[in-house]
Protein backbone atom coordinates (compact mmCIF):
# COMPACT_ATOMS: atom_id res chain seq x y z
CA UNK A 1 8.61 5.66 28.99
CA UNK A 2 11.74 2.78 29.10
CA UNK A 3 8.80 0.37 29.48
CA UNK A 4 6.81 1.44 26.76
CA UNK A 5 10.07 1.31 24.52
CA UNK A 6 10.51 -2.08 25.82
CA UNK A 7 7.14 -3.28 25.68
CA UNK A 8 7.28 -2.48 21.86
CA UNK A 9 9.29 -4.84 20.30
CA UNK A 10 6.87 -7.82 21.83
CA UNK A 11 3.56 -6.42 21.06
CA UNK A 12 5.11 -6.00 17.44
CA UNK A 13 7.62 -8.73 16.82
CA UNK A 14 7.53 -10.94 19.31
CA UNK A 15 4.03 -11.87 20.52
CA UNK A 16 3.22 -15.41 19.95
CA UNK A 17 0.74 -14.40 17.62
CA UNK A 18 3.13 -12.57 15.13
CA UNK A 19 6.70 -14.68 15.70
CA UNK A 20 4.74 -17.53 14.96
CA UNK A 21 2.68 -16.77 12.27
CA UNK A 22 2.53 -18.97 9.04
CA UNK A 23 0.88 -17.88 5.67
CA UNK A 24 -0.69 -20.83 4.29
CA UNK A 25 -2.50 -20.56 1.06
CA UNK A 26 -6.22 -21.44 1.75
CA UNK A 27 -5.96 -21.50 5.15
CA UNK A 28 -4.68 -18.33 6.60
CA UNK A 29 -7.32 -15.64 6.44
CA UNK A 30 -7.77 -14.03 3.18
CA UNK A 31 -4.70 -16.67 1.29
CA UNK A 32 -7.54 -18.20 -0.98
CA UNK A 33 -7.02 -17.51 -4.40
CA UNK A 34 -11.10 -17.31 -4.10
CA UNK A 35 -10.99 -14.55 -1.55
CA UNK A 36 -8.79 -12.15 -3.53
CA UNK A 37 -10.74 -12.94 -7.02
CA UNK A 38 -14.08 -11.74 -5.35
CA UNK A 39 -12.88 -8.94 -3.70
CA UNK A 40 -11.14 -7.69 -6.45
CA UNK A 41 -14.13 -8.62 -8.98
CA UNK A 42 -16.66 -7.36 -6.71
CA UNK A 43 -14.48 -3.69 -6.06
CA UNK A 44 -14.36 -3.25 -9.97
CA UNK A 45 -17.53 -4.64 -10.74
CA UNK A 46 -19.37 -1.81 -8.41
CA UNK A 47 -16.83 1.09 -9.55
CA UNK A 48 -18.35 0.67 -12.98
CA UNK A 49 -21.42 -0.22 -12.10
CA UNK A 50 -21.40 3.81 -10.56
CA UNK A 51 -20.19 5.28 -13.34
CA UNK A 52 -22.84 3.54 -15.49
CA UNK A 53 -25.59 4.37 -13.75
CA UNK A 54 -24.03 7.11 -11.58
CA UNK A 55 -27.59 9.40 -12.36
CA UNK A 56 -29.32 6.99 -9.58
CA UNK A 57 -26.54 6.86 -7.21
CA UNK A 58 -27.98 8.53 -4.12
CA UNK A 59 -24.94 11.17 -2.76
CA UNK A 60 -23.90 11.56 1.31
CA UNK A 61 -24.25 14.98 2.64
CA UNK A 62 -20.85 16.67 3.42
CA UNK A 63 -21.36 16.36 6.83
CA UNK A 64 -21.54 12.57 7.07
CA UNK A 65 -18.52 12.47 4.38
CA UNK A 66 -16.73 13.90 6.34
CA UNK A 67 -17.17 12.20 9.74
CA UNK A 68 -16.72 8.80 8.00
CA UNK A 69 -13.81 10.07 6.12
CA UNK A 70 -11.97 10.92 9.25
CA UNK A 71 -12.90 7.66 10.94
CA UNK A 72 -11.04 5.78 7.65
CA UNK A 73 -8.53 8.00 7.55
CA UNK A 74 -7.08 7.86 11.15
CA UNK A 75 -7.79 3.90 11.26
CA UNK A 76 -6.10 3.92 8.07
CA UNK A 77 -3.03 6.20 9.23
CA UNK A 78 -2.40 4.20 12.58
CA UNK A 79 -2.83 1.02 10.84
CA UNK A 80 0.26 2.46 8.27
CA UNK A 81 2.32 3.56 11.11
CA UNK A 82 1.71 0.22 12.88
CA UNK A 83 2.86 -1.65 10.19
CA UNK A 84 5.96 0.79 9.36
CA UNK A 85 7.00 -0.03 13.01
CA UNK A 86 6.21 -3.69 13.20
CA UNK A 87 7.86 -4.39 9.56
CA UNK A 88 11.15 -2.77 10.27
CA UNK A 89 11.31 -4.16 14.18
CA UNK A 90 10.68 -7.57 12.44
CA UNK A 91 13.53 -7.07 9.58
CA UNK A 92 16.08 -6.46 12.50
CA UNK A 93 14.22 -9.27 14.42
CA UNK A 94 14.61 -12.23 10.91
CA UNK A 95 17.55 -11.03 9.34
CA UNK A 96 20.08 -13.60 9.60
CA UNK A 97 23.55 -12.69 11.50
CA UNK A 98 25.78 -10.02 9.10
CA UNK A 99 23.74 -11.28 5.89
CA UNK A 100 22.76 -7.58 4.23
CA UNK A 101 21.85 -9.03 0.69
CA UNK A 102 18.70 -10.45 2.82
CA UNK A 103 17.68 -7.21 2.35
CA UNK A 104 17.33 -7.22 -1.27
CA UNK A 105 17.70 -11.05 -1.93
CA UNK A 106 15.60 -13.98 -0.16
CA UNK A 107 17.23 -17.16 -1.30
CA UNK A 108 14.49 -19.07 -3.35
CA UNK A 109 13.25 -22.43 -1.60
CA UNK A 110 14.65 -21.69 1.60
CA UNK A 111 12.63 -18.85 2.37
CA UNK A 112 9.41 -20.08 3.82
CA UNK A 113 6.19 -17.99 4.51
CA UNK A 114 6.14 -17.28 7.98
CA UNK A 115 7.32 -15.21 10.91
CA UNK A 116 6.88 -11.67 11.74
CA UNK A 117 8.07 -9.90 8.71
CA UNK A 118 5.28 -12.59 7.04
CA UNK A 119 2.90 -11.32 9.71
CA UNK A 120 3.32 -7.25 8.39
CA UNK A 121 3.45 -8.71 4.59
CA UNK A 122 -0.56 -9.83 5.94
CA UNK A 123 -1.47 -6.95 7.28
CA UNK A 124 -0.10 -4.66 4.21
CA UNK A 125 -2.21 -6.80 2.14
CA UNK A 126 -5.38 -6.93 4.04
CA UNK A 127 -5.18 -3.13 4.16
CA UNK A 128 -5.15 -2.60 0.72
CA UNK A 129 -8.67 -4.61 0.81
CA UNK A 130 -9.80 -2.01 3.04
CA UNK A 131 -8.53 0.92 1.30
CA UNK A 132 -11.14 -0.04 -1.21
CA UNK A 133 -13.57 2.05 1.06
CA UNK A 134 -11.81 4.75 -0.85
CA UNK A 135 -13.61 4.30 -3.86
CA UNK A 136 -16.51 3.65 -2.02
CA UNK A 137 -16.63 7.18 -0.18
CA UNK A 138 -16.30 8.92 -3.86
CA UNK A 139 -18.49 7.48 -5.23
CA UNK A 140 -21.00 8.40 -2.39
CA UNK A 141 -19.85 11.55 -2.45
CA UNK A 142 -21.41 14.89 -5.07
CA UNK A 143 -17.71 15.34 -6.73
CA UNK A 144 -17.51 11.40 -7.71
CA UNK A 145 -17.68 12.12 -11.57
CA UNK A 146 -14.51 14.50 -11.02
CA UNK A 147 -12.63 12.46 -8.06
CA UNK A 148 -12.70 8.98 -9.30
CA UNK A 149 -10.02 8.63 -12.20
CA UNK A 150 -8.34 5.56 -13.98
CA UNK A 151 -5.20 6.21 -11.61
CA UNK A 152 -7.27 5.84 -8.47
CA UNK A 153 -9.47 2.23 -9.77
CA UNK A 154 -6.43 1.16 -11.56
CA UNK A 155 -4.31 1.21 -8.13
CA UNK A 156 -6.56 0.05 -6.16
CA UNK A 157 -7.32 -2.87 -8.24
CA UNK A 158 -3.81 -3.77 -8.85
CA UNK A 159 -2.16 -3.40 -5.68
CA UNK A 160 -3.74 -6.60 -3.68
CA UNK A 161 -3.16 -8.89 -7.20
CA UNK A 162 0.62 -8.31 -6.70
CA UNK A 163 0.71 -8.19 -3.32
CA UNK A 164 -1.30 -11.90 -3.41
CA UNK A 165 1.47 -13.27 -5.66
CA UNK A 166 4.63 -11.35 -3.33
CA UNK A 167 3.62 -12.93 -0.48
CA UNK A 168 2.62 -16.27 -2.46
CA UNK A 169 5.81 -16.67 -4.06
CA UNK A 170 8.21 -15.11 -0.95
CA UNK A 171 8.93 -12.19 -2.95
CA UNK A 172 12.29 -10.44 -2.48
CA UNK A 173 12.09 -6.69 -0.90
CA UNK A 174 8.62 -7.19 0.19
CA UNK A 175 9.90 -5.80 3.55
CA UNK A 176 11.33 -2.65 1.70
CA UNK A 177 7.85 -2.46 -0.22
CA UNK A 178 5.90 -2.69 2.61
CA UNK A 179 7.64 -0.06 4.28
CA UNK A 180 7.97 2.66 2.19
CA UNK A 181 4.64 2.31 1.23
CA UNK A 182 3.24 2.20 4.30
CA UNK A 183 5.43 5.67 5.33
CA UNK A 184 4.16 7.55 2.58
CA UNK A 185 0.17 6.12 3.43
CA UNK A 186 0.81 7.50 7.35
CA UNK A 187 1.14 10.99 5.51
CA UNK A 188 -1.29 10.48 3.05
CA UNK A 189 -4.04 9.50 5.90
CA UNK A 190 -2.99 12.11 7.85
CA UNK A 191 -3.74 14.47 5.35
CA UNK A 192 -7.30 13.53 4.47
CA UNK A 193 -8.05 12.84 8.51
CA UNK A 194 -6.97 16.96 9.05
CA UNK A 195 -9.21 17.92 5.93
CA UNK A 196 -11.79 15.79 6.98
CA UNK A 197 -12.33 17.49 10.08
CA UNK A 198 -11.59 21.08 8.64
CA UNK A 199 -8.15 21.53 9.13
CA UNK A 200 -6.61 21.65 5.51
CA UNK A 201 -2.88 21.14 6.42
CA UNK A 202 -0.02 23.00 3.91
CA UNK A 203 1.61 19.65 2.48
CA UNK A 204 -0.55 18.71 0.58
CA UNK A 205 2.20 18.59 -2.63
CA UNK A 206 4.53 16.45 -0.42
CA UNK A 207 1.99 13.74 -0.01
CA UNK A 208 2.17 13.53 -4.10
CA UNK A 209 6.07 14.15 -4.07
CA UNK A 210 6.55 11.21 -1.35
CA UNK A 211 4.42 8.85 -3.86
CA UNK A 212 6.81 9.66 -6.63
CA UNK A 213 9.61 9.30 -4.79
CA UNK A 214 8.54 5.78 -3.20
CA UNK A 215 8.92 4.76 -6.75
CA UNK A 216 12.33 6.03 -7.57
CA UNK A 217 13.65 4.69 -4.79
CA UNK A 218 12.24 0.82 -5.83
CA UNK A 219 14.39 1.15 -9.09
CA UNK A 220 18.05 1.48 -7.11
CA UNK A 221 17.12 -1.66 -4.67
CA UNK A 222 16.10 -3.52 -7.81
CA UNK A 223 19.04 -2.74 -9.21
CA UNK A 224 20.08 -4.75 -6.17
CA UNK A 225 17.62 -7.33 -6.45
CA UNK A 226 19.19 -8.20 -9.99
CA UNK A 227 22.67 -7.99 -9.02
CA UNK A 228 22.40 -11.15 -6.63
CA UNK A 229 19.58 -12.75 -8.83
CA UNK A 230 22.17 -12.88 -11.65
CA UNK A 231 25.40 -13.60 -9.86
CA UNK A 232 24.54 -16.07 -7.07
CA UNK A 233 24.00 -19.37 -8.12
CA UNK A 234 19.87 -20.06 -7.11
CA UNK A 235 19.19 -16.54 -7.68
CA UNK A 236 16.14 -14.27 -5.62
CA UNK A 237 13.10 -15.95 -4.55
CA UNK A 238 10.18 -14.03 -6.36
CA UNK A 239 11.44 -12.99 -9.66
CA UNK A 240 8.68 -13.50 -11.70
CA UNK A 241 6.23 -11.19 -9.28
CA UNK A 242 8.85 -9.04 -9.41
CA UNK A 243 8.74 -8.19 -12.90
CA UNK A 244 4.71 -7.65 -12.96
CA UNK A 245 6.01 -5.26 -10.05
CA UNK A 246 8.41 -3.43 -11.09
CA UNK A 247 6.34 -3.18 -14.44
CA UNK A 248 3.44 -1.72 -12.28
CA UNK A 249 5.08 0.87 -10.40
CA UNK A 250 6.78 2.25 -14.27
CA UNK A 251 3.35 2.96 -15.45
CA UNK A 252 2.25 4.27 -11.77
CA UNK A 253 5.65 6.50 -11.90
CA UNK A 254 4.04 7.91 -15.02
CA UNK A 255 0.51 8.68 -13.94
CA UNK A 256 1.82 10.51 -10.84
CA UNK A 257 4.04 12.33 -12.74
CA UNK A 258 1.67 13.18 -15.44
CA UNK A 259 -1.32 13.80 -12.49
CA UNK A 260 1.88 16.13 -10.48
CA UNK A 261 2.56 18.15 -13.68
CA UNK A 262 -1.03 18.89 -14.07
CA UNK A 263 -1.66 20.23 -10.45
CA UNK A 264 1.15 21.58 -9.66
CA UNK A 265 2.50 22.83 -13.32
CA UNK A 266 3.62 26.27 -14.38
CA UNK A 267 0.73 26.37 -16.46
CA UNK A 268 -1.52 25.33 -14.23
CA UNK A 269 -4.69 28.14 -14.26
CA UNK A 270 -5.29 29.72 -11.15
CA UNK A 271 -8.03 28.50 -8.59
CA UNK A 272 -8.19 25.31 -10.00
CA UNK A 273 -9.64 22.44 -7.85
CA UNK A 274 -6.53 19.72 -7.48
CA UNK A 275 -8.37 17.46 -5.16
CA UNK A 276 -5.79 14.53 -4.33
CA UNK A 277 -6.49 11.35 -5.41
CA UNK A 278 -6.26 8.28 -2.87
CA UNK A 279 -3.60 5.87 -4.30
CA UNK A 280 -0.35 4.49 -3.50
């Protein structure tokens, strides 16, 4: 067990591949403005393409759902709890000496795009490129007029344009983003893995509460954020991402809340169907 614990830290922070990694616009794999325009184009253009013509959209049987569900859903869950690992190894690893505003403050034009907390910043994004399979399995699916709602398409289409321009412009907090985010998606997975193979779990309203709460807690380390932006002298690397952000998770904040008070309301009727949506 002492050598697994020790074995860790290199296979997530210190292997050649990650302590050395560089993001370079064009060159690293998936940088290219090009790359994220298509994707992103290509995931919205097919998501209303099946709503359009959703009549001739041939369906999966449950059975084969299901199966390919769970696959996606456990690669998707380690993948999180990978990255949760990895990304808060790596902050301990590149934090300089006794320096805590780090944390909430990368000082603009001296932080550069590479090393292992640059390394889980990839990952997180090229995930949310594959969480796009999301979509794809409701719309396959016979529910897909009921399951696939402006919260679910507007998240997924979102999340990999701000993540492009975090990691583009250094963005302060990424790390905090990243790992938070990835937390709540190692419950979230975990959840649709267990229902996927027919073992509905009972915490199923945390999974919703956690994505609320992810957001609250991004408003105090702001709060943070703007603190040394506005009273150091070169300010936080990222601010302008930051405010598309920030802006982004306000209106998220209040289509959880609004999807939370509708599920899980006083008024809600009785028996009614509150499948979860896939986001955050």
């Amino acid at each position: 067990m002492e050598a697994l614990y020790s074995s860790v830290p290199y296979w997530l922070v210190d292997h050649p591949t990650i302590s050395k990694f560089e993001w370079k616009q064009g060159h690293t794999f998936g940088s290219s403005i090009l790359f994220l325009a298509l994707s992103v184009s290509i995931y919205l253009s097919l998501t209303l393409l099946s709503l359009r013509f959703a009549s001739h959209l041939p369906t999966l049987s449950a059975t084969i759902l299901h199966r390919i569900t769970a696959v996606h859903s456990l690669i998707l869950c380690l993948l999180s709890l990978i990255t949760v690992v990895g990304c808060s190894l790596s902050v301990l690893h590149q934090m300089p000496r006794h320096d805590w505003k780090w944390l909430f403050c990368f000082p603009p034009n001296h932080t550069h795009t590479r090393g292992p907390v640059f390394f889980w910043f990839h990952v997180c994004f090229l995930s949310k490129i594959l969480e796009f399979i999301d979509t794809l399995l409701i719309i396959l699916s016979s529910s897909r007029s009921r399951r696939l709602s402006f919260l679910h398409v507007y998240h997924h289409a979102m999340v990999p344009v701000l993540g492009y321009l975090a990691i583009y412009t250094s963005q302060s907090m990424l790390h905090i983003v990243v790992i938070t985010n990835a937390s709540v998606h190692v419950l979230m997975y975990a959840y649709y893995f267990l229902c996927a193979i027919g073992k509905k779990p009972w915490w199923k309203r945390l999974v919703t509460n956690c994505q609320i709460v992810q957001f609250i807690f991004g408003f105090p380390c702001s709060a943070m954020m703007l603190y040394y932006h506005f009273t150091t002298k070169l300010g936080c690397s990222g601010f302008g991402p930051w405010c598309a952000c920030i802006a982004f998770d306000v209106s998220l904040l209040a289509l959880f809340l609004d999807f939370h008070s509708n599920n899980y309301g006083k008024n809600n009727r009785k028996g009614h169907d509150n499948k979860l949506e896939k986001q955050a």
